[in-house]
PDB file of N, CA and C in Angstrom:
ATOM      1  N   UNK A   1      17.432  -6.753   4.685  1.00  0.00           N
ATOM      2  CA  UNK A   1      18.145  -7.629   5.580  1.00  0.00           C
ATOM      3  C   UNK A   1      19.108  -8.504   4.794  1.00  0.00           C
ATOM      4  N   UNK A   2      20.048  -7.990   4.971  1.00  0.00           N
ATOM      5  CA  UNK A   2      21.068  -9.471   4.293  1.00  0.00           C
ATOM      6  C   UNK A   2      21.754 -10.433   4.830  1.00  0.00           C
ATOM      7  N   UNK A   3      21.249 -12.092   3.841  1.00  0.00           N
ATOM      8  CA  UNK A   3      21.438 -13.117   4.641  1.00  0.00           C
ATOM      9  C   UNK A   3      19.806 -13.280   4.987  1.00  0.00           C
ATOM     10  N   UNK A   4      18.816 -12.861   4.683  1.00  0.00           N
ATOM     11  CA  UNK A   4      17.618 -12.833   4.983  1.00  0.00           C
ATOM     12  C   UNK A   4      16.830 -13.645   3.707  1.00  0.00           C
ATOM     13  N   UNK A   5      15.489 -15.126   4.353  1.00  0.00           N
ATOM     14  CA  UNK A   5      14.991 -15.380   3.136  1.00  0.00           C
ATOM     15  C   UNK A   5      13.923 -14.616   2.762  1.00  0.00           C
ATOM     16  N   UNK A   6      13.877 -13.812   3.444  1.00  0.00           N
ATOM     17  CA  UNK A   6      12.591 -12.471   2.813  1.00  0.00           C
ATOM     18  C   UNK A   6      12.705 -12.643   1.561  1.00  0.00           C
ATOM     19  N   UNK A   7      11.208 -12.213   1.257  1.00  0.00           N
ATOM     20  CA  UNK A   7      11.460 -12.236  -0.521  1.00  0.00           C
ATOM     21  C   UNK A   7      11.400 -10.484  -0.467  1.00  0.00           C
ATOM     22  N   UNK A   8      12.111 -10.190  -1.699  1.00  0.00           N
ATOM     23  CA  UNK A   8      11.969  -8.717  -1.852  1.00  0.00           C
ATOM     24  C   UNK A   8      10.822  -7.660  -2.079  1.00  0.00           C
ATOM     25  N   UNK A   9       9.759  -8.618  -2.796  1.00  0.00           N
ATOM     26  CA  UNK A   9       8.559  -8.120  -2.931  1.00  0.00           C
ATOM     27  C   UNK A   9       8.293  -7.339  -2.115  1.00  0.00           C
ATOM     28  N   UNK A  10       7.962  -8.396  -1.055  1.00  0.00           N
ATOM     29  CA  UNK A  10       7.631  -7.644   0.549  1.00  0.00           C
ATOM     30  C   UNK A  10       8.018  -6.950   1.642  1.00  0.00           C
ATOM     31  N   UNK A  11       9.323  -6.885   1.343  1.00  0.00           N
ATOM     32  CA  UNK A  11      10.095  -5.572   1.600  1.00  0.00           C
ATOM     33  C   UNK A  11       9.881  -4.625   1.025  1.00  0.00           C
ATOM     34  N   UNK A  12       9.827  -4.505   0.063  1.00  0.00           N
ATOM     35  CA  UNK A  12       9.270  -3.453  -0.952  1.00  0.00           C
ATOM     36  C   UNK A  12       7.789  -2.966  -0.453  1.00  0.00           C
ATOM     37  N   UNK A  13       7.183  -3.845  -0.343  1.00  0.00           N
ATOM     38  CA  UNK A  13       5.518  -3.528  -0.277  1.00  0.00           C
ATOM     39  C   UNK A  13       5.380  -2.886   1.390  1.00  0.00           C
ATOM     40  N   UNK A  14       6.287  -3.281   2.014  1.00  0.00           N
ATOM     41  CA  UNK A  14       6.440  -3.075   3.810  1.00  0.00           C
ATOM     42  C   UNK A  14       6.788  -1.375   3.722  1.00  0.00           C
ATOM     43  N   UNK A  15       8.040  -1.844   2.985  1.00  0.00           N
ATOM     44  CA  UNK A  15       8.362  -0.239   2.981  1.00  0.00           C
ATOM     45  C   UNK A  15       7.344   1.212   2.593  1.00  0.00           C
ATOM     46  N   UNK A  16       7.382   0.210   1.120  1.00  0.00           N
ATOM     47  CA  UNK A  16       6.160   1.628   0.719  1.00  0.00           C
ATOM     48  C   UNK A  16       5.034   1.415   1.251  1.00  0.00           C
ATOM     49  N   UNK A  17       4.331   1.087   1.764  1.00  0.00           N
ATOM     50  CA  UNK A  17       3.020   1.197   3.147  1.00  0.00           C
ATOM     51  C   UNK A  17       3.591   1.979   4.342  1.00  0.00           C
ATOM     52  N   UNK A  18       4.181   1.491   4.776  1.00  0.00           N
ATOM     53  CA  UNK A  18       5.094   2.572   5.389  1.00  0.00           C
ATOM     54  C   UNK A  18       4.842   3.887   5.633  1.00  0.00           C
ATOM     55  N   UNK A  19       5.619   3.877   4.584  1.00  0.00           N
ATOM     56  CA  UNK A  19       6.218   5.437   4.031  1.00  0.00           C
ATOM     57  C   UNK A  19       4.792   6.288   3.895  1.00  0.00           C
ATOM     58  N   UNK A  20       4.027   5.404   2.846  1.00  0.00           N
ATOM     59  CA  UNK A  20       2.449   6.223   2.765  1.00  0.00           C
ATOM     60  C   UNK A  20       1.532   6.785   4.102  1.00  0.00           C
ATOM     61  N   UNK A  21       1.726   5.531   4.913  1.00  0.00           N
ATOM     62  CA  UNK A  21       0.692   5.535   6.494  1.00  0.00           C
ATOM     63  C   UNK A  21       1.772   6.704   6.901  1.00  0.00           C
ATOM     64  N   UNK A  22       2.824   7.283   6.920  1.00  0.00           N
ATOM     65  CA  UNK A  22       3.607   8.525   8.051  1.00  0.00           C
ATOM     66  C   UNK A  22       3.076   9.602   7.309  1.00  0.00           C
ATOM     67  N   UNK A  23       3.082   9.642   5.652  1.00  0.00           N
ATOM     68  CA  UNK A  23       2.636  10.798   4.955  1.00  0.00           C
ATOM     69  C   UNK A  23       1.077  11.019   5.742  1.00  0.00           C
ATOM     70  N   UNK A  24       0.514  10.119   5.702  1.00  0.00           N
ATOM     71  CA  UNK A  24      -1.137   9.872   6.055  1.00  0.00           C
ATOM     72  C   UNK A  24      -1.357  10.869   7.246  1.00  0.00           C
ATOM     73  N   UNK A  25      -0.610  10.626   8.072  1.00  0.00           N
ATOM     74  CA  UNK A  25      -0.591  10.648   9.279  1.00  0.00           C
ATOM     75  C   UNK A  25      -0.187  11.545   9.873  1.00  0.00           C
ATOM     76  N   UNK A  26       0.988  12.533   9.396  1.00  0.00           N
ATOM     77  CA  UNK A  26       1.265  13.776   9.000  1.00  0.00           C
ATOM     78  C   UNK A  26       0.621  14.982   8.115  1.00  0.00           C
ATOM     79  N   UNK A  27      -0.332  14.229   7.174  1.00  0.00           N
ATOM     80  CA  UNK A  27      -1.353  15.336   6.846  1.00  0.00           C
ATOM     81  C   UNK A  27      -2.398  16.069   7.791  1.00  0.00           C
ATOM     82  N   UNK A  28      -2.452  17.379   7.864  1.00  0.00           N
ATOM     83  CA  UNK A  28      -3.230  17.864   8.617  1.00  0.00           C
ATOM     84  C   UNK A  28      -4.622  17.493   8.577  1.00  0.00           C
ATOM     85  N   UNK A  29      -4.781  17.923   7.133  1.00  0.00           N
ATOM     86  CA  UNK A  29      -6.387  17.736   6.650  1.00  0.00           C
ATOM     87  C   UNK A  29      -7.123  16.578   6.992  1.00  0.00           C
ATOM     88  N   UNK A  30      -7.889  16.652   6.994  1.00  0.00           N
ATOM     89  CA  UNK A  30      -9.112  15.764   7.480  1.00  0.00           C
ATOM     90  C   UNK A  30     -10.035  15.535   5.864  1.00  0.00           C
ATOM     91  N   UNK A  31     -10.338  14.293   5.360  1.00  0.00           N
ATOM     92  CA  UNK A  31     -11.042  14.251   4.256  1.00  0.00           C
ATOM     93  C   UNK A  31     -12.321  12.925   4.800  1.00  0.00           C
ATOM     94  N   UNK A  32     -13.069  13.023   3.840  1.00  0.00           N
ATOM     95  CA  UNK A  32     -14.860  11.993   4.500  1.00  0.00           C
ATOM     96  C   UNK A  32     -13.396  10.389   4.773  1.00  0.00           C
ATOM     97  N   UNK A  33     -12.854  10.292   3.450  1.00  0.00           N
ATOM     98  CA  UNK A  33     -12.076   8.646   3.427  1.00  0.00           C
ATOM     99  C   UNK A  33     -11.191   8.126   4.101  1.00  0.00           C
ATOM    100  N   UNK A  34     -10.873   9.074   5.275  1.00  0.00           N
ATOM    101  CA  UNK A  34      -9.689   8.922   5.355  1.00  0.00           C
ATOM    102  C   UNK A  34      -9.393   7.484   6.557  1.00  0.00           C
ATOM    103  N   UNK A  35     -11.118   6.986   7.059  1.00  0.00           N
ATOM    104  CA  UNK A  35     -10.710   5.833   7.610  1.00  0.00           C
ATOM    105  C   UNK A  35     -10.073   4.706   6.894  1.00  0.00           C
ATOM    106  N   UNK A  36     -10.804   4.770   6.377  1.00  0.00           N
ATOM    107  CA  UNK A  36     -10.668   3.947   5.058  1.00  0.00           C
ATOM    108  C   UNK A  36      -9.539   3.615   4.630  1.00  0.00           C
ATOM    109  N   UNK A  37      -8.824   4.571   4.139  1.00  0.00           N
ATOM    110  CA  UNK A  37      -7.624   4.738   3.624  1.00  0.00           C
ATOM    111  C   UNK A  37      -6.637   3.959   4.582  1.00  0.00           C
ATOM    112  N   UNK A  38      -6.495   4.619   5.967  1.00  0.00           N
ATOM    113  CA  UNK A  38      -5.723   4.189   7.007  1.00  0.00           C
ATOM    114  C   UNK A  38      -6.204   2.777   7.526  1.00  0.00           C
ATOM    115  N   UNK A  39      -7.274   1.705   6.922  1.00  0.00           N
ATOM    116  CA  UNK A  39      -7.687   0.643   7.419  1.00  0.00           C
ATOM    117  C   UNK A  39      -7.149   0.042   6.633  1.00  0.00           C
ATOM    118  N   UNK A  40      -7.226   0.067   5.646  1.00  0.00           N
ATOM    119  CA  UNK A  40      -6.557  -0.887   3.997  1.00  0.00           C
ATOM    120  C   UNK A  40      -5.393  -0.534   4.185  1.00  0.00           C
ATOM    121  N   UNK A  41      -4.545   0.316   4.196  1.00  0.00           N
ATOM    122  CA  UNK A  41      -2.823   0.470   4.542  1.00  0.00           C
ATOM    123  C   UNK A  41      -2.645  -0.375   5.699  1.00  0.00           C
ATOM    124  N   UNK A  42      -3.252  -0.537   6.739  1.00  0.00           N
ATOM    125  CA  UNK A  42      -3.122  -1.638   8.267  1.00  0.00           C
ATOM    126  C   UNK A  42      -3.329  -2.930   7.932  1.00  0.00           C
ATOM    127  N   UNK A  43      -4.175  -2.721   6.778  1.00  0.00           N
ATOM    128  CA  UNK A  43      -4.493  -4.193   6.032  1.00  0.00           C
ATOM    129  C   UNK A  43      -3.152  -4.908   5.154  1.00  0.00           C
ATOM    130  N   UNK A  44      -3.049  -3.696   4.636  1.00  0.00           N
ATOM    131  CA  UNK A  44      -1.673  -4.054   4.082  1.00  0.00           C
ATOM    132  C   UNK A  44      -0.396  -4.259   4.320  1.00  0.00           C
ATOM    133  N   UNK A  45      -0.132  -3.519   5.551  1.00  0.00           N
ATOM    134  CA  UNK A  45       0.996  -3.557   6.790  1.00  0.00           C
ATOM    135  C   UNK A  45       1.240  -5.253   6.734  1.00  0.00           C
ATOM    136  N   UNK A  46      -0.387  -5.456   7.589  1.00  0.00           N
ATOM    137  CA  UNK A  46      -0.711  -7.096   7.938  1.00  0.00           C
ATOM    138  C   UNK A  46      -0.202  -8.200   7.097  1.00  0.00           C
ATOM    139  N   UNK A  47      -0.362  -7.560   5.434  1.00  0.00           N
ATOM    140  CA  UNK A  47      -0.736  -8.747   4.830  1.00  0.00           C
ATOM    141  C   UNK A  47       1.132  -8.602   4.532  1.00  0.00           C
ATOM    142  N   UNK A  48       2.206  -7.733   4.352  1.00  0.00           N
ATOM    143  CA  UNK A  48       2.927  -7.894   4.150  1.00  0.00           C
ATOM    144  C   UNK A  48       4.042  -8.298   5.231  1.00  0.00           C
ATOM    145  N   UNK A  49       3.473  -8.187   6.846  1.00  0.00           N
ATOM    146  CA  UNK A  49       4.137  -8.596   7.418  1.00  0.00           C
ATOM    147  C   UNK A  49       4.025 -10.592   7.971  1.00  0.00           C
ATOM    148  N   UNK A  50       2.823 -10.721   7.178  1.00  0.00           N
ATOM    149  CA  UNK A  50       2.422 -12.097   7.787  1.00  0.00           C
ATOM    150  C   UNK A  50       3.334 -13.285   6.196  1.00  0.00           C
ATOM    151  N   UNK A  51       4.810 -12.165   5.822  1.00  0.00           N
ATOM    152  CA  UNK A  51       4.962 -13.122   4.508  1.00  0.00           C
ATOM    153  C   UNK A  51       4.268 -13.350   2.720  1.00  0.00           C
ATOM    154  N   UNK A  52       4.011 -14.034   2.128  1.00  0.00           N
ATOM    155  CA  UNK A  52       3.973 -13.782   0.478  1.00  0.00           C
ATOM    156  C   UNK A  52       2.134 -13.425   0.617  1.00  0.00           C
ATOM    157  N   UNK A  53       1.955 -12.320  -0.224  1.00  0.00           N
ATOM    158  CA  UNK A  53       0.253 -12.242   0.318  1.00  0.00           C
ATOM    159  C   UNK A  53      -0.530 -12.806  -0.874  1.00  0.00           C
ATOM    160  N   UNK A  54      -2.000 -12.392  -0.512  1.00  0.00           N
ATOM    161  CA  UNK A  54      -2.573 -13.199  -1.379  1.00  0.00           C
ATOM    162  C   UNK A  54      -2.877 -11.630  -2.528  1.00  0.00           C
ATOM    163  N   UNK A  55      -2.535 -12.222  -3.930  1.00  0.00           N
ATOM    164  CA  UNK A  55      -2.496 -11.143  -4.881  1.00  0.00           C
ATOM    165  C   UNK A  55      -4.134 -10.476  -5.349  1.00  0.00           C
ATOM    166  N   UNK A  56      -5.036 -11.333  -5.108  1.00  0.00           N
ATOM    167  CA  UNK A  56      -6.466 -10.628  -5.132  1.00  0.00           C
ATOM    168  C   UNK A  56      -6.786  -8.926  -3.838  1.00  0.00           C
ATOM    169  N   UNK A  57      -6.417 -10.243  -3.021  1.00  0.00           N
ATOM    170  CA  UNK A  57      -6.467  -9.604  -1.828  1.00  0.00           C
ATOM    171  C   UNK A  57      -5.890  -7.962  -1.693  1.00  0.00           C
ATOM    172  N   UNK A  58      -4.384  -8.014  -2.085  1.00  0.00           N
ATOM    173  CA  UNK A  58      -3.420  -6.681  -2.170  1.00  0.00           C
ATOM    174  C   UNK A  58      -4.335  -5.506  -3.158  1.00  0.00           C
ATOM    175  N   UNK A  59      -4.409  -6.664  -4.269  1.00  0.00           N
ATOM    176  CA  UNK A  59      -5.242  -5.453  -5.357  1.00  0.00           C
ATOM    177  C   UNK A  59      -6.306  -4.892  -4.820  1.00  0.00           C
ATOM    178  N   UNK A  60      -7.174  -5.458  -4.256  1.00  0.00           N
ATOM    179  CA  UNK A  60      -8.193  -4.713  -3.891  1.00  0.00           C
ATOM    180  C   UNK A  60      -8.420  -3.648  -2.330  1.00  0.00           C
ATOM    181  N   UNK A  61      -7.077  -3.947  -1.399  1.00  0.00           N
ATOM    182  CA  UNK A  61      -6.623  -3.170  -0.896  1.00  0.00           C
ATOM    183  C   UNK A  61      -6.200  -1.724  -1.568  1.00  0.00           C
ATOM    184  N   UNK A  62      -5.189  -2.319  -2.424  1.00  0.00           N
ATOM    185  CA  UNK A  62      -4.936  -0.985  -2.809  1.00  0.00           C
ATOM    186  C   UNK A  62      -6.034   0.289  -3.713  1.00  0.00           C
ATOM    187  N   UNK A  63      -7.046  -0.667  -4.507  1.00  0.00           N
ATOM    188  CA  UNK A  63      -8.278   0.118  -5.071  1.00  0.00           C
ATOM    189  C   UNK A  63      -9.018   1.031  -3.949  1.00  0.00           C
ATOM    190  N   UNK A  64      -8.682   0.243  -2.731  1.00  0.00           N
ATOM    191  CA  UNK A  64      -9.348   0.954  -2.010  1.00  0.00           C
ATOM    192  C   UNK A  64      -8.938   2.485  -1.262  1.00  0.00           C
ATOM    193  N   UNK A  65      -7.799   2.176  -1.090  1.00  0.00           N
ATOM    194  CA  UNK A  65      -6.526   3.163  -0.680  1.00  0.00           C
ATOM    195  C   UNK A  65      -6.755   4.334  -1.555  1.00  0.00           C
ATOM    196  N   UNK A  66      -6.678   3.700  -3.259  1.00  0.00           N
ATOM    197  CA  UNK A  66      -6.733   5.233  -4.591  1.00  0.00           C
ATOM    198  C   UNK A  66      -8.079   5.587  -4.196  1.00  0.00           C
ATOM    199  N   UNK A  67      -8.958   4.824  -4.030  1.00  0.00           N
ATOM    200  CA  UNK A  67     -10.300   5.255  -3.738  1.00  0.00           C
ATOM    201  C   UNK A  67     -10.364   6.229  -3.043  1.00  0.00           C
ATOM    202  N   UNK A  68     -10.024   5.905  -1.553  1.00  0.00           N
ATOM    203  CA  UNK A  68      -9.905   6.685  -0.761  1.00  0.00           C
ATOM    204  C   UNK A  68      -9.362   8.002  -0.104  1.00  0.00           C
ATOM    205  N   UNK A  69      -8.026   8.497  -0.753  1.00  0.00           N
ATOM    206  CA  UNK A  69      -7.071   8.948  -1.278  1.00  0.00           C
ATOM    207  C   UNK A  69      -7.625   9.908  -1.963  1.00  0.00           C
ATOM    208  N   UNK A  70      -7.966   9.527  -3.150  1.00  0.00           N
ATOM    209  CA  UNK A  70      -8.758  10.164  -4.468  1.00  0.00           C
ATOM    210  C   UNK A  70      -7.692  11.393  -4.748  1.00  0.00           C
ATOM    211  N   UNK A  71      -7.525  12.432  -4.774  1.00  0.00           N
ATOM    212  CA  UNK A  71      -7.162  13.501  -5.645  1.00  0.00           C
ATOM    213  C   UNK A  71      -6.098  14.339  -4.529  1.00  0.00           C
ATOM    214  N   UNK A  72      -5.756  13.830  -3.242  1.00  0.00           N
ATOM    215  CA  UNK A  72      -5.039  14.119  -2.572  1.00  0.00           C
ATOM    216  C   UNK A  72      -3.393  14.167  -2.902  1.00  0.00           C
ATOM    217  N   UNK A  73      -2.405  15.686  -3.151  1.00  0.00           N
ATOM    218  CA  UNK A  73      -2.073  15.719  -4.355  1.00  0.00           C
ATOM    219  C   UNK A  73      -0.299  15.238  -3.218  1.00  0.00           C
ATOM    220  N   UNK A  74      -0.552  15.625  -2.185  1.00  0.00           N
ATOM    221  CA  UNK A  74       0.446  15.201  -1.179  1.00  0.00           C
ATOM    222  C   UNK A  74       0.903  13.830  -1.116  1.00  0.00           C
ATOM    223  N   UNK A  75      -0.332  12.896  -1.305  1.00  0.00           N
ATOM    224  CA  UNK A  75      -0.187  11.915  -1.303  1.00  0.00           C
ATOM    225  C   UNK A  75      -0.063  10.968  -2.329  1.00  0.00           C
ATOM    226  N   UNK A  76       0.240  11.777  -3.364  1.00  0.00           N
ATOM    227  CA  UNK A  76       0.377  10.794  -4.773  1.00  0.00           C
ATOM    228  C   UNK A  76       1.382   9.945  -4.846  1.00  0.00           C
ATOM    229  N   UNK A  77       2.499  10.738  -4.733  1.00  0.00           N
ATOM    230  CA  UNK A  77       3.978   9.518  -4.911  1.00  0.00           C
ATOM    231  C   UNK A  77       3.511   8.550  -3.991  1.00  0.00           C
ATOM    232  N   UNK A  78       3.844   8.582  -2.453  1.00  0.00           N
ATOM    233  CA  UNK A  78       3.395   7.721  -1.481  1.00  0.00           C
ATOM    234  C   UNK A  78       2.564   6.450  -2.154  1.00  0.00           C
ATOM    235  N   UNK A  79       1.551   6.856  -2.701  1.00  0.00           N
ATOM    236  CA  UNK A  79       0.396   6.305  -3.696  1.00  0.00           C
ATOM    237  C   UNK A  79       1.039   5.362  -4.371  1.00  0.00           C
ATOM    238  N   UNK A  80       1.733   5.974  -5.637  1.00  0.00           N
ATOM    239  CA  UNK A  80       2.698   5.426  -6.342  1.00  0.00           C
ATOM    240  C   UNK A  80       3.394   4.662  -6.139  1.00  0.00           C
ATOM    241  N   UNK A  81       4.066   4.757  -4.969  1.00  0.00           N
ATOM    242  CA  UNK A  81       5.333   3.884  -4.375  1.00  0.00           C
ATOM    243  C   UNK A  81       4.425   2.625  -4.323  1.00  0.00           C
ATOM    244  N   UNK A  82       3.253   2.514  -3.339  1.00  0.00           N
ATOM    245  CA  UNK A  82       2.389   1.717  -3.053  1.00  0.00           C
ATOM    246  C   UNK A  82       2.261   0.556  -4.272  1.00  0.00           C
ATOM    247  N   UNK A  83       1.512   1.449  -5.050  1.00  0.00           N
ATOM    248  CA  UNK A  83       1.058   0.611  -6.393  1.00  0.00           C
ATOM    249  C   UNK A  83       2.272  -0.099  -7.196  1.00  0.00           C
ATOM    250  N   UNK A  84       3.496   0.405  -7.310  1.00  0.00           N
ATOM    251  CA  UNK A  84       4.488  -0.284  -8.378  1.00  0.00           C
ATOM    252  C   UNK A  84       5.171  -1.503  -7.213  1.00  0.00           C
ATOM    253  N   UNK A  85       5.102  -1.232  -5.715  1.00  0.00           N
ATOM    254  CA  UNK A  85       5.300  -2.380  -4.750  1.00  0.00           C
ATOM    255  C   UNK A  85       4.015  -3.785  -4.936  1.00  0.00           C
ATOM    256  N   UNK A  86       2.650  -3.393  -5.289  1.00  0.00           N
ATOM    257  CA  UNK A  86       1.869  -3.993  -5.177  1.00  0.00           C
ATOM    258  C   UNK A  86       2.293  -5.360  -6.678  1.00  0.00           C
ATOM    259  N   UNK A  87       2.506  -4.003  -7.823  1.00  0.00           N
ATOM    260  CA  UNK A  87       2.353  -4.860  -8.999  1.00  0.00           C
ATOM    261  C   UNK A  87       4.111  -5.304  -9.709  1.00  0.00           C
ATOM    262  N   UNK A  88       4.893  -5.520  -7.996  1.00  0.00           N
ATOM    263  CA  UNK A  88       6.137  -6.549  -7.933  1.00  0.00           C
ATOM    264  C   UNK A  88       5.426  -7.657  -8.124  1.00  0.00           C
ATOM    265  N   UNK A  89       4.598  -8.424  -7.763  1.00  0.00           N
ATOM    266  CA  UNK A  89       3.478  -9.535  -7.470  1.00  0.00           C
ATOM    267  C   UNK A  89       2.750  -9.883  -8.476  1.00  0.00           C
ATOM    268  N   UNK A  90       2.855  -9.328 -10.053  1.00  0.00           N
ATOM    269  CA  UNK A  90       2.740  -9.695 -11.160  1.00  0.00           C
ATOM    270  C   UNK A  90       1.286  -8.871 -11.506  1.00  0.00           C
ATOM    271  N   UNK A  91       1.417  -8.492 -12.935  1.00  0.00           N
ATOM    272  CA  UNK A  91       0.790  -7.070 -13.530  1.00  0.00           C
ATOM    273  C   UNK A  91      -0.841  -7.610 -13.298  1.00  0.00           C
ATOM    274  N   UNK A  92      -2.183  -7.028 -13.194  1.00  0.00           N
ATOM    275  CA  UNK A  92      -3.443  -7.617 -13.299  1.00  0.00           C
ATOM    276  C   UNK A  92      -3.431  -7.897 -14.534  1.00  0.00           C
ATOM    277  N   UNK A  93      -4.444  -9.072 -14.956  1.00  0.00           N
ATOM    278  CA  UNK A  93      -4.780  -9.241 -16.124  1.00  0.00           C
ATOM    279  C   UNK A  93      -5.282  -8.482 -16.648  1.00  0.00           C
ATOM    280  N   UNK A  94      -4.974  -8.246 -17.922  1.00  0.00           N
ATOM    281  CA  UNK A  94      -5.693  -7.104 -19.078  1.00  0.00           C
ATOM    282  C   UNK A  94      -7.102  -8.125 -19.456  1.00  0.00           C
ATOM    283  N   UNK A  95      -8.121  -7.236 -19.504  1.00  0.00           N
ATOM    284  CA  UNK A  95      -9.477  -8.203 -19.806  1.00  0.00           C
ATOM    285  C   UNK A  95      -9.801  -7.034 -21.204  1.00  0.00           C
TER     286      UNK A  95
END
């Protein structure tokens, strides 16, 4: 949106959720996770449409998503897109 105070993050993070939930949703297959998967992406929809989210929160959305996801090879980029939108919001700490 330009002329918009959106921050970009979350455009970013809107988009690629997005993009992942149509891939989702367009896969035929049926896998045990796949509520899962599609609950934490709605989660994430939420958290990026309600403005700046909370960064615990996103991360562990998205763990849940790869979790869920797991080895689904259709859905990797989608995946991807997800994760490098997530870690706009600053890298996890290295422990």
């Amino acid at each position: 949106m330009i002329g918009s105070d959106e921050d970009p993050r979350v455009a970013e993070l809107r988009t690629a959720v997005s993009r992942l939930r149509r891939e989702l949703a367009a896969l035929p297959a049926d896998f045990p996770d796949r509520a899962i998967a599609e609950d934490e992406l709605a989660a994430l929809a939420a958290m990026a449409a309600g403005g700046p989210p909370e960064i615990p929160r996103l991360r562990s959305s998205l763990l849940l998503v790869a979790g869920a996801i797991g080895s689904m090879s259709a859905l990797t980029r989608g995946l991807s897109q997800v994760r490098d939108a997530v870690n706009l919001f600053g890298e996890p700490p290295r422990t």
